[in-house]
Protein backbone atom coordinates (compact mmCIF):
# COMPACT_ATOMS: atom_id res chain seq x y z
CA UNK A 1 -27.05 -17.34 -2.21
CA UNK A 2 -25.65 -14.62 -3.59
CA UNK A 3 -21.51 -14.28 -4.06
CA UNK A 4 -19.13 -11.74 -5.10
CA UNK A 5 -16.17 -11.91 -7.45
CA UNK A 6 -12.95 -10.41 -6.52
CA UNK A 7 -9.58 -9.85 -7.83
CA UNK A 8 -7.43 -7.75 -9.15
CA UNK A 9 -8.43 -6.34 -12.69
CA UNK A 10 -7.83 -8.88 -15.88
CA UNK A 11 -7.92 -11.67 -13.64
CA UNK A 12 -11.04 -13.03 -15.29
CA UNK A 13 -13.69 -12.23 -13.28
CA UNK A 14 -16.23 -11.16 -16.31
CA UNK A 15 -14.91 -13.92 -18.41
CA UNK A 16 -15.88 -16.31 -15.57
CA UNK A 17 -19.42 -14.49 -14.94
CA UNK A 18 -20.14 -14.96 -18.36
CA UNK A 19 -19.29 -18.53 -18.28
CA UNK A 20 -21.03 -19.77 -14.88
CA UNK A 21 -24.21 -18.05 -15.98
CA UNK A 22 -23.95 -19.41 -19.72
CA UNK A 23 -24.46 -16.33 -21.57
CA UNK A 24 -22.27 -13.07 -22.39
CA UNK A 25 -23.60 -10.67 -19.93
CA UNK A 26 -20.39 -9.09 -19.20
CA UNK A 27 -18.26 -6.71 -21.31
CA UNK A 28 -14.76 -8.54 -22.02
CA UNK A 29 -11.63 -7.02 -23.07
CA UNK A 30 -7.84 -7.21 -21.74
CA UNK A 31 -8.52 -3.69 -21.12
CA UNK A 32 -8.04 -2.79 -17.26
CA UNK A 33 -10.60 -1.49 -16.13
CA UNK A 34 -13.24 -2.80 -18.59
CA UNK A 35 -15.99 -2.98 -15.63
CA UNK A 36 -16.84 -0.18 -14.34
CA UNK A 37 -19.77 -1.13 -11.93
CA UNK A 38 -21.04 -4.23 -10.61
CA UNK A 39 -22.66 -7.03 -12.70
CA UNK A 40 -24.56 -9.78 -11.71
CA UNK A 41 -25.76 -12.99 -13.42
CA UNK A 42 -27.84 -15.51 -12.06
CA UNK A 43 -26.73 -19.39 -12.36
CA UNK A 44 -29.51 -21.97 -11.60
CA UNK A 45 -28.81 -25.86 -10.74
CA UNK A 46 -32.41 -27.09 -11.50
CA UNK A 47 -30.97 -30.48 -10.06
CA UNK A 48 -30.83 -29.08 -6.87
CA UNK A 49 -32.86 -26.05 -7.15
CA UNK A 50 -30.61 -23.82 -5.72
CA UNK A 51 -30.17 -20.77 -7.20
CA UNK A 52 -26.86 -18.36 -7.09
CA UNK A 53 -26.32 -15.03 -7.69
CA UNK A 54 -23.27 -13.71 -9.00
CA UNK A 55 -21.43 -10.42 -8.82
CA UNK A 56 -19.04 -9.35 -11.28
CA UNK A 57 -16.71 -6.15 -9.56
CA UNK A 58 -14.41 -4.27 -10.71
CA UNK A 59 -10.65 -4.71 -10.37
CA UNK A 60 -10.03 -4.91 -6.75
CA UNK A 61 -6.31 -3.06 -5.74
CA UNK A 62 -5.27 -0.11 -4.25
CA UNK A 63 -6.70 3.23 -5.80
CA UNK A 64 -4.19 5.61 -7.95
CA UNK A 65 -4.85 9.61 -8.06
CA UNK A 66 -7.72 9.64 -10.28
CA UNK A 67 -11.71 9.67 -9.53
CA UNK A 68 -12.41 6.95 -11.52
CA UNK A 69 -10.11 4.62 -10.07
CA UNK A 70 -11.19 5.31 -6.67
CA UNK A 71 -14.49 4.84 -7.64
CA UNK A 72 -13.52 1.66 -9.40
CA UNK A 73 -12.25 0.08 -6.19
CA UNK A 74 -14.04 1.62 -3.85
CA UNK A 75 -16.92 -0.19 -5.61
CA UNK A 76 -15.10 -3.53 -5.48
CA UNK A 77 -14.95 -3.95 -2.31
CA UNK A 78 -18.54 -2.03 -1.33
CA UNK A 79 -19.62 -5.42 -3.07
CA UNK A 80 -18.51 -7.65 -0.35
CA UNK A 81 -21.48 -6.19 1.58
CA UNK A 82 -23.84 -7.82 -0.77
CA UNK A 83 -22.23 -11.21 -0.97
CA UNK A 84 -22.77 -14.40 1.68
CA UNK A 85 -19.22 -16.11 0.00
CA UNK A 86 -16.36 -14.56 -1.94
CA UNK A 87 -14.85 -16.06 -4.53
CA UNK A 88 -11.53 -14.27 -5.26
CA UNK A 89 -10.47 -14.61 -8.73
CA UNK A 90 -6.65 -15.29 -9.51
CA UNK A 91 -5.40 -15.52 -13.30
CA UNK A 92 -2.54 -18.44 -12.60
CA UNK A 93 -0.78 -17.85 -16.11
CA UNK A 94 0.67 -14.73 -14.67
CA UNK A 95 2.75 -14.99 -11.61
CA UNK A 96 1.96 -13.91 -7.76
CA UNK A 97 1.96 -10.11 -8.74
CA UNK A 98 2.34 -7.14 -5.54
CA UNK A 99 -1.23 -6.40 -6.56
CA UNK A 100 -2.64 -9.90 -6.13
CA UNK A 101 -0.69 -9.98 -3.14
CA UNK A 102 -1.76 -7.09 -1.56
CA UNK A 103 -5.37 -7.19 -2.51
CA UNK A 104 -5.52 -10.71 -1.00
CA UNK A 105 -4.03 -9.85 2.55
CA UNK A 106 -6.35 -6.50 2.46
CA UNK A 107 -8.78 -8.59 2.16
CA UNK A 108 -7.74 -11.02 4.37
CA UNK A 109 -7.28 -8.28 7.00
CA UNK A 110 -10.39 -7.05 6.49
CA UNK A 111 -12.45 -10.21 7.09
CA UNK A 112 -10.70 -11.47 10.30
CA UNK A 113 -11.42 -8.78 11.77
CA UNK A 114 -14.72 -8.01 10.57
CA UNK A 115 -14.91 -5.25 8.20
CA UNK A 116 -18.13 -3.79 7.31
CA UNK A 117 -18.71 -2.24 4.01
CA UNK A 118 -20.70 0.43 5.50
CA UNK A 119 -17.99 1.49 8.01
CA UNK A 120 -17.65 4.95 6.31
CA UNK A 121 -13.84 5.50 7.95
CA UNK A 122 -12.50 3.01 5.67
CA UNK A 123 -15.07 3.46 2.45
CA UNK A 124 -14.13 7.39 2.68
CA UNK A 125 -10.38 6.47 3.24
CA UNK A 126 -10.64 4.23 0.36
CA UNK A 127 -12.19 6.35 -1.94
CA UNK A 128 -9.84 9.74 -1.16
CA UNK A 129 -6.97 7.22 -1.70
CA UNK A 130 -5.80 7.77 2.29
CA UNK A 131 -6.37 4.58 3.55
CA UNK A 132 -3.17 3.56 5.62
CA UNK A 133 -2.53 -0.48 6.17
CA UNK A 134 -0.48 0.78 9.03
CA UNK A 135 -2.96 2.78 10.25
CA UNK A 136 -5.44 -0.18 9.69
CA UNK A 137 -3.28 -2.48 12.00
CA UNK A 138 -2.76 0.06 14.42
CA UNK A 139 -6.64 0.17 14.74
CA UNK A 140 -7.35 3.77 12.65
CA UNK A 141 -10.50 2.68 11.47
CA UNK A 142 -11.51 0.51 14.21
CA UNK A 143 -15.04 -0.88 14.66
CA UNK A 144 -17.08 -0.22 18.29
CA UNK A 145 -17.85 -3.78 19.52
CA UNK A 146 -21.30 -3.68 18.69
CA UNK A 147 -20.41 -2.93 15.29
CA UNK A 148 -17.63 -6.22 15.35
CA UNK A 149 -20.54 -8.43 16.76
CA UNK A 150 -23.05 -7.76 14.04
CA UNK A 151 -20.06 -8.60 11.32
CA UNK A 152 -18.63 -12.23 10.98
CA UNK A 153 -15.93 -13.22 8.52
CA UNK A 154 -16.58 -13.78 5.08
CA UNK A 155 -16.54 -17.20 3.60
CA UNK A 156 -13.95 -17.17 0.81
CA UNK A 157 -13.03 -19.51 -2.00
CA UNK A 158 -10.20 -19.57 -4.11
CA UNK A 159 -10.83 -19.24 -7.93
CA UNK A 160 -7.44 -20.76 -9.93
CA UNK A 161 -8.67 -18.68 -13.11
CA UNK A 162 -7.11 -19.97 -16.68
CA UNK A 163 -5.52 -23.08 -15.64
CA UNK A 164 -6.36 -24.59 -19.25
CA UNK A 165 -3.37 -22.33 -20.34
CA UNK A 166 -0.85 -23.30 -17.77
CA UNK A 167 2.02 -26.05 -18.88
CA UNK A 168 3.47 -26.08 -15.60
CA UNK A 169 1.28 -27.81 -13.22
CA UNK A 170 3.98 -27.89 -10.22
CA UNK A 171 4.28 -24.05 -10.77
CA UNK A 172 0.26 -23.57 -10.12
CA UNK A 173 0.02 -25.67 -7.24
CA UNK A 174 3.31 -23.24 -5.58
CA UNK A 175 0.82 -20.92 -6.78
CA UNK A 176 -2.35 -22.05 -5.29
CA UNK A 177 -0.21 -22.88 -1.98
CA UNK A 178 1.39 -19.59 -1.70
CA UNK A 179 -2.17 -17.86 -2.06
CA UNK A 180 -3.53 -20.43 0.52
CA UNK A 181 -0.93 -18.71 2.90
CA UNK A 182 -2.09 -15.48 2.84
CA UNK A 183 -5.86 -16.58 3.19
CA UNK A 184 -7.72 -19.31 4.93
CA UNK A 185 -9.49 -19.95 2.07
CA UNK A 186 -12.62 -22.80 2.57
């Protein structure tokens, strides 16, 4: 199975690669931006022999005026295409921030109603920095039907990243409930 981290950058998606695969694979540093392609790591259950796959992205948010950062999250989300199940990656020391929020309902968005990494309106909107949520709802980059059959929704889980450092318990589980809201998360 292979599945895709995603978040918003220093939420703790390399720090968590590195952990589930037991080994320092990933470059760490409370440096935005700090991965700059896509990582994987392989985690192994020999229990169960199962075997998961695991790709570290880069920050996923909205794209600012520079190449990089296009590139940055136009790669982020390119990644869901590899992925059966996304975990999305939330660092709950810091509070419910407009990029968390925003990255969560674009994704949101874009799995109910079937997004497909490859539809090249929306990768080359992403990556000029054009791409229009209003224009999204209003169906801009609308899929044929053929293309919406071949695409279901992607499986997501919630990943409550850093909990060890939070005091306030009640104030994670507003947390956890409040992200719950904007996805149906499994």
């Amino acid at each position: 199975m292979n599945a895709c981290l995603l978040g918003v950058p220093n939420s703790g998606k390399s720090s968590l690669l590195n952990r589930l695969v037991g080994r320092r694979i990933a470059a760490v540093s409370d440096k935005a931006g700090t991965t700059d392609d896509a990582n994987f790591g392989l985690h192994t259950d020999y229990e169960t022999n199962t075997q998961l796959q695991i790709y570290d992205t880069p920050g996923a948010y909205k794209a600012t005026n520079s190449m990089r950062s296009r590139k940055l999250v136009t790669k982020a989300w390119e990644q869901i295409e590899e992925a059966d199940h996304v975990l999305f990656v939330v660092d709950c020391v810091k509070r419910l921030s407009f990029e968390v929020r925003n990255s969560l309902i674009l994704f949101n968005k874009l799995a109910t109603k079937g997004f497909d990494p490859q539809n090249k309106l929306i990768l080359d909107a992403m990556q000029d920095g054009s791409f229009d949520e209003a224009a999204f709802d209003a169906g801009a980059y609308q899929m044929t039907q053929h293309e919406q059959d071949m695409v279901g929704a992607f499986p997501s889980t919630l990943i409550l990243n850093k909990v060890d450092l939070v005091s306030n318990k009640r104030k994670m589980k507003e947390l956890q409930a409040e992200l719950e809201d904007l996805n149906p998360f499994e």
